[in-house]
PDB file of N, CA and C in Angstrom:
ATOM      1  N   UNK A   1      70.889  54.882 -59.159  1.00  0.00           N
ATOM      2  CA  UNK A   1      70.770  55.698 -60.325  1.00  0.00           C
ATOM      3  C   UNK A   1      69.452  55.358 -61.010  1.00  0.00           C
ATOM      4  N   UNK A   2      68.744  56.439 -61.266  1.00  0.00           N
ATOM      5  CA  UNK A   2      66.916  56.133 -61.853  1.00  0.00           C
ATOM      6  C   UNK A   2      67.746  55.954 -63.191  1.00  0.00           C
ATOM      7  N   UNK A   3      66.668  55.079 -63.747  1.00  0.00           N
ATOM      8  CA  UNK A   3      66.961  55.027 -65.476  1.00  0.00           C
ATOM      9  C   UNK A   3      65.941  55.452 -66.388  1.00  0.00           C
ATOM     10  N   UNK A   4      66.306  55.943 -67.319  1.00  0.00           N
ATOM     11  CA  UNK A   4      65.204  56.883 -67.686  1.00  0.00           C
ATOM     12  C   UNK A   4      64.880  56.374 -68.926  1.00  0.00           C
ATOM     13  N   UNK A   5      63.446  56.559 -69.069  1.00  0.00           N
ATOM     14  CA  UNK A   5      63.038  55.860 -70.350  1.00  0.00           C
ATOM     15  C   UNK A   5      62.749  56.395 -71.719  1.00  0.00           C
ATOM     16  N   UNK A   6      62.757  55.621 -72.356  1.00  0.00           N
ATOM     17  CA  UNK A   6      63.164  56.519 -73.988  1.00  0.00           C
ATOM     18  C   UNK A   6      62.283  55.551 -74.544  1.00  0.00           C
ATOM     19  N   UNK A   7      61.204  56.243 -75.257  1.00  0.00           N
ATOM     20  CA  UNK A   7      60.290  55.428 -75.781  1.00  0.00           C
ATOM     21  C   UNK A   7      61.034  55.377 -77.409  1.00  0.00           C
ATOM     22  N   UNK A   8      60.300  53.554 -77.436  1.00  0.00           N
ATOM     23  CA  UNK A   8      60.893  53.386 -78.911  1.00  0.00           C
ATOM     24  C   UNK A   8      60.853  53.530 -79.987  1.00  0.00           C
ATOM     25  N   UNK A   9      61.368  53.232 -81.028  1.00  0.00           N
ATOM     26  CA  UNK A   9      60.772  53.955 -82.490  1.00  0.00           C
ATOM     27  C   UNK A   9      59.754  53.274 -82.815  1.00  0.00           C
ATOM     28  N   UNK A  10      58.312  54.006 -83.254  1.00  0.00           N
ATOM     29  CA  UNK A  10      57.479  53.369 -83.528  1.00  0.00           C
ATOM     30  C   UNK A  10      56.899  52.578 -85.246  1.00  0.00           C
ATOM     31  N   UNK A  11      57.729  54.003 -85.778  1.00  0.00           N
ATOM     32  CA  UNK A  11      57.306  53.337 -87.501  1.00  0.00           C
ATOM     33  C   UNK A  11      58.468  52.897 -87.958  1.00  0.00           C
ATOM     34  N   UNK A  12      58.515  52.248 -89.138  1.00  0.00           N
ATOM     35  CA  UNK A  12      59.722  51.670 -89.840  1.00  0.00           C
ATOM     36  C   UNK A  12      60.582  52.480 -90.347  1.00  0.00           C
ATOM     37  N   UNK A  13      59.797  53.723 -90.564  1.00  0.00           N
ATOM     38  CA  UNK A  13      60.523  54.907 -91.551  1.00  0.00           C
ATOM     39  C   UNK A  13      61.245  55.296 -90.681  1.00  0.00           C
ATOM     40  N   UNK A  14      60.943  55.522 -89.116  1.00  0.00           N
ATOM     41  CA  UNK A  14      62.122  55.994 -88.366  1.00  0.00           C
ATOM     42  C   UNK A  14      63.472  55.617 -88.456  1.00  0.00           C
ATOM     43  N   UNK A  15      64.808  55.717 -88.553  1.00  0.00           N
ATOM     44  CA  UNK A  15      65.575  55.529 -88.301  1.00  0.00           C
ATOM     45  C   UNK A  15      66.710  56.044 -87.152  1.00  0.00           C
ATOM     46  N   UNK A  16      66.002  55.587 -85.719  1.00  0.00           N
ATOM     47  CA  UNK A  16      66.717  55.861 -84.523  1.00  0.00           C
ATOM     48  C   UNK A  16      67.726  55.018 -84.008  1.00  0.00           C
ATOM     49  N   UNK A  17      68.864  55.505 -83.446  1.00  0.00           N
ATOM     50  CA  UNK A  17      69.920  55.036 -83.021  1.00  0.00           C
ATOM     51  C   UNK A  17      69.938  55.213 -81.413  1.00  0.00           C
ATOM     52  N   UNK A  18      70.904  54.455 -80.748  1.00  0.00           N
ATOM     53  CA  UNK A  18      71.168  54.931 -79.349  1.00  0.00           C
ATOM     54  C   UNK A  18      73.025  54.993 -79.335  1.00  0.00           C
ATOM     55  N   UNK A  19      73.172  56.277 -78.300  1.00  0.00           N
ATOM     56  CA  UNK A  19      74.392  56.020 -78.160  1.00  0.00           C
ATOM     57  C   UNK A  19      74.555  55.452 -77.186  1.00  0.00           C
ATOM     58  N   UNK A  20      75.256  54.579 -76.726  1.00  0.00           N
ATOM     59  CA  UNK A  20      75.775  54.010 -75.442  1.00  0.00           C
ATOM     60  C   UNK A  20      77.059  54.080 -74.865  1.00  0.00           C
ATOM     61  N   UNK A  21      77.141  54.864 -73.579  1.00  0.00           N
ATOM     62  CA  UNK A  21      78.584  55.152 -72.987  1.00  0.00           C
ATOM     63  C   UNK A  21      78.462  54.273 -71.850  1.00  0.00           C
ATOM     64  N   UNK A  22      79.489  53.375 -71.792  1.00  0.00           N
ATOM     65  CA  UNK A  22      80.186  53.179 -70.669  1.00  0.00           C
ATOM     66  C   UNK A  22      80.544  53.708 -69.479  1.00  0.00           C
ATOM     67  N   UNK A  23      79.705  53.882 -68.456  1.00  0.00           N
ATOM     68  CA  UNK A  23      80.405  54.674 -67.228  1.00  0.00           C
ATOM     69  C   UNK A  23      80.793  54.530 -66.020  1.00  0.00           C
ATOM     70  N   UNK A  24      80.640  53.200 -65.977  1.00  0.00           N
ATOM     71  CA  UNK A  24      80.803  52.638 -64.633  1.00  0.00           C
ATOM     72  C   UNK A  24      82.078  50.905 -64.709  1.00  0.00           C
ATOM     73  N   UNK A  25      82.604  50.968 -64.142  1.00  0.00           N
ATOM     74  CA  UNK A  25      83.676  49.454 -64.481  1.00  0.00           C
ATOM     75  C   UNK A  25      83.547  48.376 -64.320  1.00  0.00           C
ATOM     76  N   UNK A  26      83.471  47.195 -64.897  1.00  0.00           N
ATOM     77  CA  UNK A  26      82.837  45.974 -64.921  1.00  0.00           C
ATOM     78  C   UNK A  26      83.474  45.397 -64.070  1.00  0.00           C
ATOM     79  N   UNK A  27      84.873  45.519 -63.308  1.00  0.00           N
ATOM     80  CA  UNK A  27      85.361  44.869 -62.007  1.00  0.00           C
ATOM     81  C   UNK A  27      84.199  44.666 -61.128  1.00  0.00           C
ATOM     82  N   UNK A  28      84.029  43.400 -60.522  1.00  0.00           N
ATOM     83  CA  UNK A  28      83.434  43.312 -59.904  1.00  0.00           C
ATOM     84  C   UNK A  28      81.653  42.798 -59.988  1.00  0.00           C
ATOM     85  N   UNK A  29      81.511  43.236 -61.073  1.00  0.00           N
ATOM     86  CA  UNK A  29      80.250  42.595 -61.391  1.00  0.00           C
ATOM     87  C   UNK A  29      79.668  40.654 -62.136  1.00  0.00           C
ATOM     88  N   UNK A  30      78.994  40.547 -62.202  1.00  0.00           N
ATOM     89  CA  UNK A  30      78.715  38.973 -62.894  1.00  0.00           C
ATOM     90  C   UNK A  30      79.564  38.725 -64.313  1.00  0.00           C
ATOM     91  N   UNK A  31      80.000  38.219 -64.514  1.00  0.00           N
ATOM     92  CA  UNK A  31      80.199  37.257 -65.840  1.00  0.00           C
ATOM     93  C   UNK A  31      79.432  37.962 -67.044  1.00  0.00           C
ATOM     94  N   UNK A  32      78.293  37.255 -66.748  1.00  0.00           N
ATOM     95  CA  UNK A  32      77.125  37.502 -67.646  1.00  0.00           C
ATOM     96  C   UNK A  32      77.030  39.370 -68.021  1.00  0.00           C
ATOM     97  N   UNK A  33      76.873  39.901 -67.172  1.00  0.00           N
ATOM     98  CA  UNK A  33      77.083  41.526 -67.161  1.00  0.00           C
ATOM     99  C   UNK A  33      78.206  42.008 -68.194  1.00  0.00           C
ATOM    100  N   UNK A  34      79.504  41.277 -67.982  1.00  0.00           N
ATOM    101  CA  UNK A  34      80.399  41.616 -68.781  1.00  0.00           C
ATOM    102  C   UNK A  34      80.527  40.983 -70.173  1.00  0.00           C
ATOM    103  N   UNK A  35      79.723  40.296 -70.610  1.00  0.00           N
ATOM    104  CA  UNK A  35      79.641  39.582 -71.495  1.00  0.00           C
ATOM    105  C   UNK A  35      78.507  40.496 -72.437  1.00  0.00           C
ATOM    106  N   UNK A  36      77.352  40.881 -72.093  1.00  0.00           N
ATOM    107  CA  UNK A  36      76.712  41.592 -72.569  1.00  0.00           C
ATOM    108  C   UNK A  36      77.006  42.966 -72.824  1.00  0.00           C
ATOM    109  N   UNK A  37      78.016  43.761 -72.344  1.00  0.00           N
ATOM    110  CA  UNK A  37      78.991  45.067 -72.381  1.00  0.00           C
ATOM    111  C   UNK A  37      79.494  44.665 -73.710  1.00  0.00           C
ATOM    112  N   UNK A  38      79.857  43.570 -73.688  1.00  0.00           N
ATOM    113  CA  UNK A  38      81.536  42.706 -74.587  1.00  0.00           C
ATOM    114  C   UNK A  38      80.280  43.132 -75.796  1.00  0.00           C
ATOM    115  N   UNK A  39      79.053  42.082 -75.908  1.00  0.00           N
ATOM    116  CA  UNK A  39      78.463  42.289 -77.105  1.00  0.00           C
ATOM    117  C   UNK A  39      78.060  43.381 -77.532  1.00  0.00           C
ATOM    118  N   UNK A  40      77.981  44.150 -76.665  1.00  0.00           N
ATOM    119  CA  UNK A  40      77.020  45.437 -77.168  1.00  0.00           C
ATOM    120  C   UNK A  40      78.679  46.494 -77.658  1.00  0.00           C
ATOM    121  N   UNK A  41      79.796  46.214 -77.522  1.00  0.00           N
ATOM    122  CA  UNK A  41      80.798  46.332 -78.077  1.00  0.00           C
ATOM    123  C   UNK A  41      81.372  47.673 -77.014  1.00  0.00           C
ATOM    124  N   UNK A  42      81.267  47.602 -75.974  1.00  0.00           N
ATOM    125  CA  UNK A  42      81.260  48.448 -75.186  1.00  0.00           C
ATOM    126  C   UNK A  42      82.726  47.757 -74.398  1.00  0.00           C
ATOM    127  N   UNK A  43      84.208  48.030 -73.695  1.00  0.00           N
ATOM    128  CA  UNK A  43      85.203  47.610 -73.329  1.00  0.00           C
ATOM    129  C   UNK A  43      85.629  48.423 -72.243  1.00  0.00           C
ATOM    130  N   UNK A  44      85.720  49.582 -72.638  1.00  0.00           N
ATOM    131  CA  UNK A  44      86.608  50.533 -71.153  1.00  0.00           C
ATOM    132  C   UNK A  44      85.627  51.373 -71.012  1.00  0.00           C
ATOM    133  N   UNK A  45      85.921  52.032 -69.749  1.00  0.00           N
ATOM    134  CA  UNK A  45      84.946  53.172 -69.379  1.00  0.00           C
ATOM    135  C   UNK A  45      85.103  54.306 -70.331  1.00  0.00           C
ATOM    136  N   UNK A  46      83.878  54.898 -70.311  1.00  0.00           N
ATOM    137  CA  UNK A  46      83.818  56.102 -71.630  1.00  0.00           C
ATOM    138  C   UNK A  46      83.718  55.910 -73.269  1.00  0.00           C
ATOM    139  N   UNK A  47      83.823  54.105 -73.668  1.00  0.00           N
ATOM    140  CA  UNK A  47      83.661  53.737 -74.737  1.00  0.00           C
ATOM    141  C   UNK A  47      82.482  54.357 -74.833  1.00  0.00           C
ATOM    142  N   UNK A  48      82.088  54.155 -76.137  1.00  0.00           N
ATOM    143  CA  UNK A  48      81.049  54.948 -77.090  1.00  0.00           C
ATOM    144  C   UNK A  48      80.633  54.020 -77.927  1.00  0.00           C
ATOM    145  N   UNK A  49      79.287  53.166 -78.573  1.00  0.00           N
ATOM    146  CA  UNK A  49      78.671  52.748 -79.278  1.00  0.00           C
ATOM    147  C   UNK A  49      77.861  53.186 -79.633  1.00  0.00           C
ATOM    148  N   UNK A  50      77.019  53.249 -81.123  1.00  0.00           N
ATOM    149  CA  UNK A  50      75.889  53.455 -81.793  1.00  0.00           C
ATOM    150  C   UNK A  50      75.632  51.972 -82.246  1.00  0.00           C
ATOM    151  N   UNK A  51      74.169  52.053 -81.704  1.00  0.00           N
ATOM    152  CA  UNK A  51      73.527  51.185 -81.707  1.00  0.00           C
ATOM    153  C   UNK A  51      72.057  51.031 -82.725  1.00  0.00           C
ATOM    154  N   UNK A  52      71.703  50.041 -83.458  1.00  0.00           N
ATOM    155  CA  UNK A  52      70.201  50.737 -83.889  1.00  0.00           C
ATOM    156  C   UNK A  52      69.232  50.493 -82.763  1.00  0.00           C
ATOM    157  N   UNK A  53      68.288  51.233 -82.946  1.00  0.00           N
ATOM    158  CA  UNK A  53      66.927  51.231 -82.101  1.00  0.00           C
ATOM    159  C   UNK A  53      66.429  49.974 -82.113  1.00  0.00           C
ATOM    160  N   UNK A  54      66.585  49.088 -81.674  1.00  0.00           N
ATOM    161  CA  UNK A  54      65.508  47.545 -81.731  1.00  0.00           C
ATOM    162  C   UNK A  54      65.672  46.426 -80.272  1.00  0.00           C
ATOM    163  N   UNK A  55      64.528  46.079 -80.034  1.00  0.00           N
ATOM    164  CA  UNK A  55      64.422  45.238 -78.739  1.00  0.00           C
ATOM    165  C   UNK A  55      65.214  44.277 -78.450  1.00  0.00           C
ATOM    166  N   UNK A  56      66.312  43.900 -79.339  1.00  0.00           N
ATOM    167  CA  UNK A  56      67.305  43.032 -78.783  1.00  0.00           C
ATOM    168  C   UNK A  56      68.469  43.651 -78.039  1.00  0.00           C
ATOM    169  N   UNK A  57      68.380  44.807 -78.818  1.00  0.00           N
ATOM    170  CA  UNK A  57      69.442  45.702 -78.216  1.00  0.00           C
ATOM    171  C   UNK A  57      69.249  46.209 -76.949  1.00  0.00           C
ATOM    172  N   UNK A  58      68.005  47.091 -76.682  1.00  0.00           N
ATOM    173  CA  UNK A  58      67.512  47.470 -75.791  1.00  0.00           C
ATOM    174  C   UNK A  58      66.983  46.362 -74.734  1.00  0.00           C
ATOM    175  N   UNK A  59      67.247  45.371 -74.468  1.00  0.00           N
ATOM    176  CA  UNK A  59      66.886  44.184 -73.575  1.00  0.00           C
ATOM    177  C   UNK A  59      68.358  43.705 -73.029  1.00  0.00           C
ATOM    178  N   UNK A  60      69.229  44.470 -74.090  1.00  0.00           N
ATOM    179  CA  UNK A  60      70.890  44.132 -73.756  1.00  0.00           C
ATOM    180  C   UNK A  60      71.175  45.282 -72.588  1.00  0.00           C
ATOM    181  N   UNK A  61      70.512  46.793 -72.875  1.00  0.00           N
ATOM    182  CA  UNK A  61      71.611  47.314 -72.056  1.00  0.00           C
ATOM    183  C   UNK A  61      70.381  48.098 -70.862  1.00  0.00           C
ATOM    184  N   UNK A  62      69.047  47.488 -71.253  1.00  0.00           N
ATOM    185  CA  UNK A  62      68.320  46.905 -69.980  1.00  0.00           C
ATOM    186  C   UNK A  62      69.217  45.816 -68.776  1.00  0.00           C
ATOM    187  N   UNK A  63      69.590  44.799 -69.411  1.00  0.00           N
ATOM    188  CA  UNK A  63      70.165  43.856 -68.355  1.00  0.00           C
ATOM    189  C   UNK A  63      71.619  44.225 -67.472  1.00  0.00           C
ATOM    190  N   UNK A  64      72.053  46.176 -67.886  1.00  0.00           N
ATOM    191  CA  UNK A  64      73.331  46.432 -67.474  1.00  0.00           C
ATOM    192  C   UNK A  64      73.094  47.984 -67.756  1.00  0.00           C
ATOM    193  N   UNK A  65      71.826  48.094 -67.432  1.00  0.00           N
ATOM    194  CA  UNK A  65      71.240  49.354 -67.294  1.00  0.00           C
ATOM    195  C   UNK A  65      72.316  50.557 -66.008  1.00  0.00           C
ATOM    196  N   UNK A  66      72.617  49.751 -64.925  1.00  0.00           N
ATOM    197  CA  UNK A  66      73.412  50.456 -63.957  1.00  0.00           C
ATOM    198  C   UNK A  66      74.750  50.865 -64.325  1.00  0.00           C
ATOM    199  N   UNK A  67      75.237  50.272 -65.838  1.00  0.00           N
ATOM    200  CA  UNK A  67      76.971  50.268 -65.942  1.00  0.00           C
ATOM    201  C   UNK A  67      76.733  51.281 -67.024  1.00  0.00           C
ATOM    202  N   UNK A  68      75.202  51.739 -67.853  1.00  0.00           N
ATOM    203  CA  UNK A  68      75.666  52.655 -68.974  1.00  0.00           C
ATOM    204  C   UNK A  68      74.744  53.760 -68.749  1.00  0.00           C
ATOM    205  N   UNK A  69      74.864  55.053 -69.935  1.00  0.00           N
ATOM    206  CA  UNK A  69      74.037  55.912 -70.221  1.00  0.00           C
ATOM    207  C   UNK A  69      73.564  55.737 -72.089  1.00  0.00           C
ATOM    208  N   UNK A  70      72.555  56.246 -71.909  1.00  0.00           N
ATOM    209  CA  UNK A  70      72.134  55.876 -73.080  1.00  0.00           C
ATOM    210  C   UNK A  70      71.616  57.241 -73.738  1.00  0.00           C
ATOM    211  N   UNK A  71      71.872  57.737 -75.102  1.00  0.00           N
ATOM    212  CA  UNK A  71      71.031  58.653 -74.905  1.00  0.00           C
ATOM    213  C   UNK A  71      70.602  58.293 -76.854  1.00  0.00           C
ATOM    214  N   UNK A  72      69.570  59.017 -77.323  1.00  0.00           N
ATOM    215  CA  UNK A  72      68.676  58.583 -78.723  1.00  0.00           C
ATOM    216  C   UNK A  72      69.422  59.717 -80.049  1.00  0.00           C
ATOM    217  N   UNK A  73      69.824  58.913 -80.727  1.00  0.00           N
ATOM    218  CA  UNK A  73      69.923  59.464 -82.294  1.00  0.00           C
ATOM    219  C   UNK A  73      69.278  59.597 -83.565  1.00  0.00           C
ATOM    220  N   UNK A  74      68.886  60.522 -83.569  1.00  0.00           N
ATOM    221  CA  UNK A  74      67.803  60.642 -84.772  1.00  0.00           C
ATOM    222  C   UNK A  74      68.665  60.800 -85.776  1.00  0.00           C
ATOM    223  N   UNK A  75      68.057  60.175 -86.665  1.00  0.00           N
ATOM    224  CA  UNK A  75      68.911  60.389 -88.188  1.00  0.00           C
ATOM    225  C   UNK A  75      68.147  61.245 -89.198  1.00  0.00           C
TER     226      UNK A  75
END
């Protein structure tokens, strides 16, 4: 699955969000993988998170890029 890139918010005034769905099942994968799902508050397939726009986040669901979709919320 290509992952597609979403450039980030660049000024402060922005206030961008990401949604993050769950679509794939953590059976089977690392520890660590499911642990970073766990934080990013993500549990069963098809869960749904809003997230804010910032590089900790985005380095989270970089590292489990294959288990989600992501798509950008403008406010």
């Amino acid at each position: 699955m290509a992952v597609k890139k979403i450039p980030a918010a660049k000024k402060e005034g922005e206030k961008r969000e990401l949604r993050i769905t769950l679509v794939r099942s953590l059976i089977g994968y690392p520890q660590r993988q499911r642990e970073t799902a766990k934080g990013l508050g993500l549990r069963k397939i098809n869960s749904r998170v809003i997230r804010p726009d910032r590089p900790e986040i985005r380095g989270m669901i970089n590292k489990i890029s294959h288990l989600v979709k992501v798509e950008v919320v403008e406010k």
